[in-house]
Protein backbone atom coordinates (compact mmCIF):
# COMPACT_ATOMS: atom_id res chain seq x y z
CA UNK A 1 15.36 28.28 -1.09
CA UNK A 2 15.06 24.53 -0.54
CA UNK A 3 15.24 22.27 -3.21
CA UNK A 4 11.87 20.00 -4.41
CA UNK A 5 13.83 16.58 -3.79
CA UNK A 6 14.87 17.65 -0.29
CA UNK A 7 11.01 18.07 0.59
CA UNK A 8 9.37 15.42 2.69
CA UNK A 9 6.69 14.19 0.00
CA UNK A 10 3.78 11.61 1.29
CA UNK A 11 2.68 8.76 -0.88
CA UNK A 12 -0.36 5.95 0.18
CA UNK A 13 0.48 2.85 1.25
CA UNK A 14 -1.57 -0.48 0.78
CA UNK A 15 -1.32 -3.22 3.47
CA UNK A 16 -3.24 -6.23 3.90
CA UNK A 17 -5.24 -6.34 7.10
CA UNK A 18 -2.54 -8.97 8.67
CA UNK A 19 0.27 -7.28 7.49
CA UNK A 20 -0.53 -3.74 9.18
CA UNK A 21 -0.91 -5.70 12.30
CA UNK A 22 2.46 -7.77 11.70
CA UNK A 23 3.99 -4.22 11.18
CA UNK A 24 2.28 -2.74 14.06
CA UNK A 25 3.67 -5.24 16.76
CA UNK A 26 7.27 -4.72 14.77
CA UNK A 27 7.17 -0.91 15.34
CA UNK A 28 6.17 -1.77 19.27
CA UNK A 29 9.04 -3.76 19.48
CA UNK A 30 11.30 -0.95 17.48
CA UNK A 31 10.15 1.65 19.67
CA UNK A 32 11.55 0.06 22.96
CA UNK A 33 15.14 -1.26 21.09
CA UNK A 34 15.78 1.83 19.43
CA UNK A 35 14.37 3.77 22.56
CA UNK A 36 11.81 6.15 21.16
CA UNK A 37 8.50 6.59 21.03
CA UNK A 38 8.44 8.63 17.27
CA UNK A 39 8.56 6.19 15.78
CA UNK A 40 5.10 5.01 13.88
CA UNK A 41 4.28 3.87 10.47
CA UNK A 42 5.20 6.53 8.39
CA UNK A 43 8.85 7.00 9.94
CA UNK A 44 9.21 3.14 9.84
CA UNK A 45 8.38 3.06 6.42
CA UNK A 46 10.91 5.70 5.75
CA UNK A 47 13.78 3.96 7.07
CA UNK A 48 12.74 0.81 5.31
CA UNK A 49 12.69 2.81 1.80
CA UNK A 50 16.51 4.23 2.53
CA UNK A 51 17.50 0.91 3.69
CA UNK A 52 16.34 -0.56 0.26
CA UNK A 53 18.11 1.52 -1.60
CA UNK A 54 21.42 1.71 0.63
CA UNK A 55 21.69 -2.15 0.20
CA UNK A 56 21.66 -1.99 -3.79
CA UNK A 57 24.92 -0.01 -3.56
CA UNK A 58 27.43 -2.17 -3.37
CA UNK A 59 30.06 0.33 -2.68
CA UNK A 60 28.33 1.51 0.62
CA UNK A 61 28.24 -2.44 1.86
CA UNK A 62 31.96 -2.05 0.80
CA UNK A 63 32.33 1.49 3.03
CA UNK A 64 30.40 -0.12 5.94
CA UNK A 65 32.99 -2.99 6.40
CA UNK A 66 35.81 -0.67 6.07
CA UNK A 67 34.72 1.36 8.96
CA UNK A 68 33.36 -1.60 10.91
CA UNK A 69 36.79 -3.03 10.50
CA UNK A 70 35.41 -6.22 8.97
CA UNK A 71 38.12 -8.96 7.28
CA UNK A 72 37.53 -9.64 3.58
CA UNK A 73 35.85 -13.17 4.33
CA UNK A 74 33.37 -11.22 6.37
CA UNK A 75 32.83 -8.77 3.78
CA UNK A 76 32.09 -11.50 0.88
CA UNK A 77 29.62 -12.63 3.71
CA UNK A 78 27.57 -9.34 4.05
CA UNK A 79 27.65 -8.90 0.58
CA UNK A 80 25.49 -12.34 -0.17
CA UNK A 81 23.20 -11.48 3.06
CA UNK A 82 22.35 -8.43 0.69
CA UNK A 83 22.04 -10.15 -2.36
CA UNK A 84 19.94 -12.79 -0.33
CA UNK A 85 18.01 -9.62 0.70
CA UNK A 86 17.24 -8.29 -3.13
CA UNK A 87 16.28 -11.79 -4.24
CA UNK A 88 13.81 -12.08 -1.35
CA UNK A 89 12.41 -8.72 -1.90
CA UNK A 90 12.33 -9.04 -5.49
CA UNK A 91 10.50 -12.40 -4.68
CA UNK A 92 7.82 -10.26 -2.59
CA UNK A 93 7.92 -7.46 -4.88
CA UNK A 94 6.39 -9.88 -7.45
CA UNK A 95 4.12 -11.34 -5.28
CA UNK A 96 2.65 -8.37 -3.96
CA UNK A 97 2.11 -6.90 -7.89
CA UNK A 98 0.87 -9.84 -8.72
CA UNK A 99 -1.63 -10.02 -5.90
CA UNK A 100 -2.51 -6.33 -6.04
CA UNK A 101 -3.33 -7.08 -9.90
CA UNK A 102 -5.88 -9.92 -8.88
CA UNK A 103 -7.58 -7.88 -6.65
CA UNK A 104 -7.68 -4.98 -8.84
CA UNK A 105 -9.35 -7.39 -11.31
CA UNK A 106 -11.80 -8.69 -9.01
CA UNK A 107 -12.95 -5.26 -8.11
CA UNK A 108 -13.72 -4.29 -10.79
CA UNK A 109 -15.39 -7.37 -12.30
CA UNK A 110 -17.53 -6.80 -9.15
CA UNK A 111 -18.65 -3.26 -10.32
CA UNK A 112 -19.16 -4.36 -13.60
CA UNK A 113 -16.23 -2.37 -15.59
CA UNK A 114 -14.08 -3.73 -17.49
């Protein structure tokens, strides 16, 4: 019997006109570095969502260096690229709430409820 968190569940995605295309183009690049043609939006968002939550862990950062072999200087260096990484997507994060708000607002002061 499989367990419910091992299931493959889908959730809806909102993208702004530009930004599906921006992804698009990305995933046509993906597909020829990483050599396969399975990849589409769904998968590319999937990978995105584990690599989110891979880079809050400190300890795997530490684990990756380890096995890469990487001095301690290097480390302390990959360990600010992520933090850079969480403050920019914290940074969007915000932005995209925010903008998702607005619009939410505007729709529906254009139908009237409130």
């Amino acid at each position: 019997m499989s367990n419910e968190l091992d299931r493959i569940h889908s959730v809806t995605t909102r993208l702004r006109g530009y930004d599906l295309v921006l992804l698009d183009q990305a995933i046509a690049q993906w597909k020829l570095t990483v050599g396969s043609r399975k990849i589409d939006t769904s998968v590319a968002l999937n990978a995105a969502a584990l690599l989110i939550i891979r880079a809050g862990d400190e300890n795997l950062i530490r684990e990756h260096a380890e096995r890469k072999g990487m001095p301690d200087q290097d480390l302390e260096k990959l360990i600010g690229y992520y933090k850079w990484f969480f403050d920019e997507y914290f940074e969007v994060l915000r932005d995209v709430v925010e903008t998702r708000k607005r619009l939410d607002g505007r729709r529906k002061g254009d139908s009237g409820e409130e």
